[in-house]
C-alpha atoms as a PDB file:
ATOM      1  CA  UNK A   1      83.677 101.305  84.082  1.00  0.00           C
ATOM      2  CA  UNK A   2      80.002 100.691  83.510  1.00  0.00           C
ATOM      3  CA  UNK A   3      78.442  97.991  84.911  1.00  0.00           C
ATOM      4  CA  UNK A   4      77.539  96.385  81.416  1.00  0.00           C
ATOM      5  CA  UNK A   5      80.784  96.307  80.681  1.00  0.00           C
ATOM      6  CA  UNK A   6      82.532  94.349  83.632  1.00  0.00           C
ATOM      7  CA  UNK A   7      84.040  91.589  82.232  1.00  0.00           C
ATOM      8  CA  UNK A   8      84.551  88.614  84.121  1.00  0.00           C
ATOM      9  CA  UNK A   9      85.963  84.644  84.206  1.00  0.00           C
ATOM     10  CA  UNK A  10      83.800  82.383  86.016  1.00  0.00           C
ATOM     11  CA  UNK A  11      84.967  79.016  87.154  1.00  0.00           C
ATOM     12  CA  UNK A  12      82.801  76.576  87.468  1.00  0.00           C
ATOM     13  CA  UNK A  13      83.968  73.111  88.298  1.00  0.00           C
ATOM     14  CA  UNK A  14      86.907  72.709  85.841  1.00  0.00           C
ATOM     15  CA  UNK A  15      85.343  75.051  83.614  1.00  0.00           C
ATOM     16  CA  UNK A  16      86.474  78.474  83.247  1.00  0.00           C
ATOM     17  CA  UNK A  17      83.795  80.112  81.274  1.00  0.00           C
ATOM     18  CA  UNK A  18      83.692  84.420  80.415  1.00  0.00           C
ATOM     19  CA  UNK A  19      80.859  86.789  80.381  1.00  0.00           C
ATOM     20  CA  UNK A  20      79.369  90.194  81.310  1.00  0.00           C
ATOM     21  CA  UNK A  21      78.101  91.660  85.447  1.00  0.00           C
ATOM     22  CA  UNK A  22      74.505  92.696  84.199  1.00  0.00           C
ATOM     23  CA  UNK A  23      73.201  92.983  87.817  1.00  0.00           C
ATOM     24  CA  UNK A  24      74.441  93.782  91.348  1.00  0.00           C
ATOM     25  CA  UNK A  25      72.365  94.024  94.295  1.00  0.00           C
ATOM     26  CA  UNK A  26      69.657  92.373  96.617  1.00  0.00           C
ATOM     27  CA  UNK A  27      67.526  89.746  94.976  1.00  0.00           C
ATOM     28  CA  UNK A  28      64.120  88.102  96.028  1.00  0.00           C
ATOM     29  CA  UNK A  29      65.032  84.403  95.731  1.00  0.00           C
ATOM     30  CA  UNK A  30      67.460  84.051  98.191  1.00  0.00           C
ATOM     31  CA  UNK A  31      69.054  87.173 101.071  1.00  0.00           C
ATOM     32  CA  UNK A  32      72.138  89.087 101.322  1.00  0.00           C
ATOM     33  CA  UNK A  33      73.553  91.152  97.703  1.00  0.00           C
ATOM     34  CA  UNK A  34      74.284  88.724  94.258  1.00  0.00           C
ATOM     35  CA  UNK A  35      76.104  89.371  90.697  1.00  0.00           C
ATOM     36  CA  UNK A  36      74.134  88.276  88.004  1.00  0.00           C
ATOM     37  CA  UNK A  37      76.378  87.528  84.664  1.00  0.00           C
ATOM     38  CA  UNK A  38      75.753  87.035  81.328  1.00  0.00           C
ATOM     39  CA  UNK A  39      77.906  84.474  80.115  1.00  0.00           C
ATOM     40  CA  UNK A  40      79.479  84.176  76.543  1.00  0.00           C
ATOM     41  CA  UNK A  41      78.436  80.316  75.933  1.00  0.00           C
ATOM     42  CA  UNK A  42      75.714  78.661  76.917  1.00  0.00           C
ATOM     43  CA  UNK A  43      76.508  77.459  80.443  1.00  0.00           C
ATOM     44  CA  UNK A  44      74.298  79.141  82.777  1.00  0.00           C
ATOM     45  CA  UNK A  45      71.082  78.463  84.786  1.00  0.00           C
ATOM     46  CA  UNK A  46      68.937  80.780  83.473  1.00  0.00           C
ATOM     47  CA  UNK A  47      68.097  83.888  81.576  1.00  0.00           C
ATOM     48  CA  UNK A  48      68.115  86.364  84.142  1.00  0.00           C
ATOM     49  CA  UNK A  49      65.026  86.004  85.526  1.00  0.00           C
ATOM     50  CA  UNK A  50      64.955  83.725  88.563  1.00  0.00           C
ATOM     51  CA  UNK A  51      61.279  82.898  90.407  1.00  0.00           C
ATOM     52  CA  UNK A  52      59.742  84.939  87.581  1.00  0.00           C
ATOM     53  CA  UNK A  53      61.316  88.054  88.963  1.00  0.00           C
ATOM     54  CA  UNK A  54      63.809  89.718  86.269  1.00  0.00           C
ATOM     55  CA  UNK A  55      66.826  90.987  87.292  1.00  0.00           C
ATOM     56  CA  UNK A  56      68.643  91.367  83.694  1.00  0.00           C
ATOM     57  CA  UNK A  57      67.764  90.094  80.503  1.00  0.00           C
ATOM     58  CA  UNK A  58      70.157  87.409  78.451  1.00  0.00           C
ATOM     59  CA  UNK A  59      69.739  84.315  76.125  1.00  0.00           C
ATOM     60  CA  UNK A  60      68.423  81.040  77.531  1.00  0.00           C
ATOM     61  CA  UNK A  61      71.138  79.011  79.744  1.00  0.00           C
ATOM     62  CA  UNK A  62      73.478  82.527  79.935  1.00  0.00           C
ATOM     63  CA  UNK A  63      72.373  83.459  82.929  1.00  0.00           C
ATOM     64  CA  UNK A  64      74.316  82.817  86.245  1.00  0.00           C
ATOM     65  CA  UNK A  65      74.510  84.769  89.695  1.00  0.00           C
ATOM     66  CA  UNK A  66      77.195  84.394  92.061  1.00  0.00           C
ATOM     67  CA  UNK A  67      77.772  86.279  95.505  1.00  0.00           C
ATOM     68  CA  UNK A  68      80.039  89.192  95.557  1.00  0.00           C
ATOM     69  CA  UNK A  69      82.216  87.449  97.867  1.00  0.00           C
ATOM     70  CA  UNK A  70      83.476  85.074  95.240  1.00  0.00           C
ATOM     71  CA  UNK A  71      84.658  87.927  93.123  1.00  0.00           C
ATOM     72  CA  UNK A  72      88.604  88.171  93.306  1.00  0.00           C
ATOM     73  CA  UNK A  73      90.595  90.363  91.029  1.00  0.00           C
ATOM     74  CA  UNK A  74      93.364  88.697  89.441  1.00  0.00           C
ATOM     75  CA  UNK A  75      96.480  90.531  88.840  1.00  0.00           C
ATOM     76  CA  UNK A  76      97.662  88.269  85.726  1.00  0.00           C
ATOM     77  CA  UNK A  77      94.698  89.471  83.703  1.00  0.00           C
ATOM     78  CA  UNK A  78      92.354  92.170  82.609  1.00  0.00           C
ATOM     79  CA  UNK A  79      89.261  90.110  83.860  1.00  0.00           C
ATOM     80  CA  UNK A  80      87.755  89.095  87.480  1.00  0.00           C
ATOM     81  CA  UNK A  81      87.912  85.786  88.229  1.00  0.00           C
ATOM     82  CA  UNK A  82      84.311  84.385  90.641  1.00  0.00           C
ATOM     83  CA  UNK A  83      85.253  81.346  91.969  1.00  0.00           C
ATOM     84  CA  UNK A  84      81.858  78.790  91.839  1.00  0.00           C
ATOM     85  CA  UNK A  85      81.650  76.364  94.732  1.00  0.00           C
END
């Protein structure tokens, strides 16, 4: 599977929300590896580009990164759910 097409369910809050990895990997605003996701609805925090660096490109308030950490793959579903905390 390509990395664009890694879909995954996000939960943040009492939200569960859906989108796309677009990035993996070290970033400069904060240490240690991140996934950055394009999400399908407008529920993010930015648009990919964090501290004017650019890590992926998406629509306004689609944006979201998450460590790799929270990632668990769910065996009722096609999808990975992140768990936000």
């Amino acid at each position: 599977m390509r990395l664009s097409q890694s879909c995954v369910r996000l939960n943040v809050g009492m939200l569960q929300v859906r989108g796309t990895v677009r990035f993996v990997g070290a970033t400069q605003f904060y240490s240690g590896a991140w996934v950055g996701v394009e999400l399908d609805d407008k529920l993010g925090k930015n648009n990919g580009t964090v501290k004017g660096h650019s890590y992926f490109q998406c629509a306004p308030q689609h944006g979201l990164f998450v460590r790799p950490s929270e990632v668990q793959l769910r065996s009722d579903t096609a999808y990975v759910a992140v768990q936000i905390l």
